[in-house]
C-alpha atoms as a PDB file:
ATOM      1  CA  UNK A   1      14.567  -7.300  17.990  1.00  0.00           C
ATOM      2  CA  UNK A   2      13.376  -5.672  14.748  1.00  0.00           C
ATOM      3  CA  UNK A   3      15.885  -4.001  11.923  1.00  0.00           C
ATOM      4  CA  UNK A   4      15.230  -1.504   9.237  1.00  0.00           C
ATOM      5  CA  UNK A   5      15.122  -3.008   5.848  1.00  0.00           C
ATOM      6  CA  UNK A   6      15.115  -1.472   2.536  1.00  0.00           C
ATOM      7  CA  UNK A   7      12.679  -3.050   0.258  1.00  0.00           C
ATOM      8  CA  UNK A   8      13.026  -1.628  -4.217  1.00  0.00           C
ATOM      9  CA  UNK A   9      11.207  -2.779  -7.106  1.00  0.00           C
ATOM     10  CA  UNK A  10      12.419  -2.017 -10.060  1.00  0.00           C
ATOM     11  CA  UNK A  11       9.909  -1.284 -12.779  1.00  0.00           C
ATOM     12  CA  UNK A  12       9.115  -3.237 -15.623  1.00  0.00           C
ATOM     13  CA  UNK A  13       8.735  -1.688 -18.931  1.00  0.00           C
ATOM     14  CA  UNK A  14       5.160  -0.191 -19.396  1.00  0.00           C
ATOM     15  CA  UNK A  15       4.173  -0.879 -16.307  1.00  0.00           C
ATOM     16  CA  UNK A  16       2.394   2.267 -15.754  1.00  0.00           C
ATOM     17  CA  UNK A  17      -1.075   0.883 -16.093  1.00  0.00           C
ATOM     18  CA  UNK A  18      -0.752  -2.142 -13.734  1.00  0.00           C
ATOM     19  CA  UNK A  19       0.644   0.500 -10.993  1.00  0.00           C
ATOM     20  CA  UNK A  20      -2.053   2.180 -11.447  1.00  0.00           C
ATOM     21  CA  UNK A  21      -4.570  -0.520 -11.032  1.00  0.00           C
ATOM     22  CA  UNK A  22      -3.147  -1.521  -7.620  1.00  0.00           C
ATOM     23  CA  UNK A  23      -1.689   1.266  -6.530  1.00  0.00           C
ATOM     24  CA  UNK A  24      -4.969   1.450  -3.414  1.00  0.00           C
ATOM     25  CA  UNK A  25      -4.022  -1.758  -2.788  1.00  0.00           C
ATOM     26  CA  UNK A  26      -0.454  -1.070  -2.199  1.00  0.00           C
ATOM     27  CA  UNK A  27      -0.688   2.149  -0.489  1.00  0.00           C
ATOM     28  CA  UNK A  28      -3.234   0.385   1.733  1.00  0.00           C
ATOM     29  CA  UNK A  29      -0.665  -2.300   2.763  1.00  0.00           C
ATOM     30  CA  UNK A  30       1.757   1.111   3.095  1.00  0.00           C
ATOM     31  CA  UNK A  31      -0.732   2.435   5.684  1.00  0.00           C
ATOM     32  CA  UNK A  32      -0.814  -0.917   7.780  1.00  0.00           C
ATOM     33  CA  UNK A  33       2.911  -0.398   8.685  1.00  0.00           C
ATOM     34  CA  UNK A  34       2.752   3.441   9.039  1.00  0.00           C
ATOM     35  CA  UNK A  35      -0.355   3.025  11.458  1.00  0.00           C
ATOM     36  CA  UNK A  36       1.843   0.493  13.113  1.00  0.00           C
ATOM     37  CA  UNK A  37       5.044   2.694  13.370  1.00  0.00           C
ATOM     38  CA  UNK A  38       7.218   0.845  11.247  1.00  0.00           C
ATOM     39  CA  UNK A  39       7.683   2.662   8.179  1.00  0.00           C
ATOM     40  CA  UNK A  40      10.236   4.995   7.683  1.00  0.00           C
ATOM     41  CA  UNK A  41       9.646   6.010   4.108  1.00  0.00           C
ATOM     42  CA  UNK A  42       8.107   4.955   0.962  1.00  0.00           C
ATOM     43  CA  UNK A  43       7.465   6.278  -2.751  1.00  0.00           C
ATOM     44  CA  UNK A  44       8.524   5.996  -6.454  1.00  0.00           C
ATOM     45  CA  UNK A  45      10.890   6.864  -8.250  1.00  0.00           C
ATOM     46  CA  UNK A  46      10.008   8.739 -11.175  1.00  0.00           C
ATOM     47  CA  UNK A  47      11.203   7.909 -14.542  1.00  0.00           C
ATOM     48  CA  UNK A  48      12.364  11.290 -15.532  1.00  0.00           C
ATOM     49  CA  UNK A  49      13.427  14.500 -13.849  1.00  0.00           C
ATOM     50  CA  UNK A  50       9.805  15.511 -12.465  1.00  0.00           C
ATOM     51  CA  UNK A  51       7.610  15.122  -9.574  1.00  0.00           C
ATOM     52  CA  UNK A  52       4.701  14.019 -11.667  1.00  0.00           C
ATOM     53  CA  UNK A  53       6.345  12.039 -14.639  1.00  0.00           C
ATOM     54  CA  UNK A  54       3.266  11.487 -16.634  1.00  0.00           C
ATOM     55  CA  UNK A  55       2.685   9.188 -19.275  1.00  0.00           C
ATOM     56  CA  UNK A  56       6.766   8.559 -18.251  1.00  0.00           C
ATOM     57  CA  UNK A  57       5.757   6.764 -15.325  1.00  0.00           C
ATOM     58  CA  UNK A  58       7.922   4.819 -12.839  1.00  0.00           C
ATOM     59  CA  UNK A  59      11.459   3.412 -13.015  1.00  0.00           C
ATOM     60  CA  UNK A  60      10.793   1.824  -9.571  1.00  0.00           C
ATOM     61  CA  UNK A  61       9.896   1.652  -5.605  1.00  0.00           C
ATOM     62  CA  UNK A  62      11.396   2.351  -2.218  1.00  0.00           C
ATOM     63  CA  UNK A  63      10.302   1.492   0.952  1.00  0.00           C
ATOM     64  CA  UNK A  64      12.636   1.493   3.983  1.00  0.00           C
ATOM     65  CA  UNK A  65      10.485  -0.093   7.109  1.00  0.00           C
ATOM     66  CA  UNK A  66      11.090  -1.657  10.525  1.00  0.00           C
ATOM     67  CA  UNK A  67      10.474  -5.692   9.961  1.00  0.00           C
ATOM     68  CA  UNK A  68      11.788  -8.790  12.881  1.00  0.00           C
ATOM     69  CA  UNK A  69      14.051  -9.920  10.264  1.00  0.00           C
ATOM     70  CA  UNK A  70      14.942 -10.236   6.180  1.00  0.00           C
ATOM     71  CA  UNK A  71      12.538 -12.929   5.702  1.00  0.00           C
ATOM     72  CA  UNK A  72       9.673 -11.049   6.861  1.00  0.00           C
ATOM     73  CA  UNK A  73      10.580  -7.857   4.949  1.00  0.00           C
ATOM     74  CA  UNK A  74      11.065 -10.805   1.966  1.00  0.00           C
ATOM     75  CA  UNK A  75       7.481 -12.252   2.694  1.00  0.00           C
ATOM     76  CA  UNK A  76       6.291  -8.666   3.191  1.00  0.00           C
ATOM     77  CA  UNK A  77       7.386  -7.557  -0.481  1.00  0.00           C
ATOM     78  CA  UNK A  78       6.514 -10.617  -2.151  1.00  0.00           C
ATOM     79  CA  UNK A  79       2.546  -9.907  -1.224  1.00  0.00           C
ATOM     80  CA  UNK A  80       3.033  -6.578  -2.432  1.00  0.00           C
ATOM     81  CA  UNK A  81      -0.081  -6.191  -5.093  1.00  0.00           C
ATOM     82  CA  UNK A  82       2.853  -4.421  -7.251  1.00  0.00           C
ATOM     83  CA  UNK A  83       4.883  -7.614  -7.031  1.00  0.00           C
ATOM     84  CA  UNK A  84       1.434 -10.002  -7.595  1.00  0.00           C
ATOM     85  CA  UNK A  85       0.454  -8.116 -10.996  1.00  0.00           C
ATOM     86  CA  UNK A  86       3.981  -7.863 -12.311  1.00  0.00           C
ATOM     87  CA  UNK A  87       4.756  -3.940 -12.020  1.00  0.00           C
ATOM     88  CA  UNK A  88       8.309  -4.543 -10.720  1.00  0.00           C
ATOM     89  CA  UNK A  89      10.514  -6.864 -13.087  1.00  0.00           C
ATOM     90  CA  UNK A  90      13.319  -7.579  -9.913  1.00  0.00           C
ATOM     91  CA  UNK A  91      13.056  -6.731  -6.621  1.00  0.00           C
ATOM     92  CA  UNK A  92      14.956  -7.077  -3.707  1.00  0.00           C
ATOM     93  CA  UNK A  93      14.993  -6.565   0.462  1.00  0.00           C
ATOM     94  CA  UNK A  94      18.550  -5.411   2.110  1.00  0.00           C
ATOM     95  CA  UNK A  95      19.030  -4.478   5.912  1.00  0.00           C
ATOM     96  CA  UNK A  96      19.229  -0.544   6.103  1.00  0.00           C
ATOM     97  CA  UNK A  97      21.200   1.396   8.907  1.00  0.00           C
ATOM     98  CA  UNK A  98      19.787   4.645   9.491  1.00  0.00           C
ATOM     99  CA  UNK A  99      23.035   7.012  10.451  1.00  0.00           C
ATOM    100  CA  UNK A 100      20.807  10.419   9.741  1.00  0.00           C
ATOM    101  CA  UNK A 101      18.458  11.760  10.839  1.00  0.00           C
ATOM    102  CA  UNK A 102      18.891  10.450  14.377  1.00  0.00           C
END
C-alpha cells in the first residue's frame, strides 16, 4: 500500500545560485515520479510576494507525492540534488492526507 507524503526543504541563506545549478537535475527526478503517477504537486516557495522573486530567490520546497512508506519518501529526499549541494538548510518528510480535491 502506498501513502501520500509531504516532502519541504527549507532554504538556506543565498542559496539561489546552487538551486540554480541543479535545478535540471531536480526537476528531472520531479519528472520520474510524475511519469510514474505519483506526484501530486511540487514547486517553491518564493521568498517574497511574487511569482518570479528574482534576485529574492527561494525560502523553500514542496513536494507532496505517493511513496510505499516514510522511509522511501526519506531516501527519496535525501538524493534530491537540492539536498546533495546544500540548497535546503533542514528538511523534512511527513505523511499527507489529501481531504480536497477528491
Amino acid at each position: 500500500m502506498t501513502m501520500l507524503y509531504a516532502l519541504y526543504g527549507e532554504d538556506a541563506a543565498d542559496s539561489l545560485e546552487k538551486r540554480l545549478a541543479v535545478r535540471a537535475e531536480h526537476l528531472a527526478r520531479l519528472q520520474t515520479l510524475h511519469d510514474q503517477g505519483r506526484l501530486l504537486l511540487a514547486g517553491p516557495l518564493p521568498a517574497i510576494d511574487a511569482a518570479d522573486p528574482g534576485p529574492a530567490g527561494f525560502a523553500g520546497s514542496l513536494i507532496v507525492a505517493e511513496f510505499p512508506s516514510q522511509a522511501e519518501a526519506e531516501r527519496w529526499l535525501q538524493a534530491d540534488p537540492y539536498v546533495a549541494a546544500g540548497v535546503f538548510r533542514s528538511h523534512w518528510v511527513r505523511p499527507f492526507k489529501q481531504v480536497f480535491p477528491k
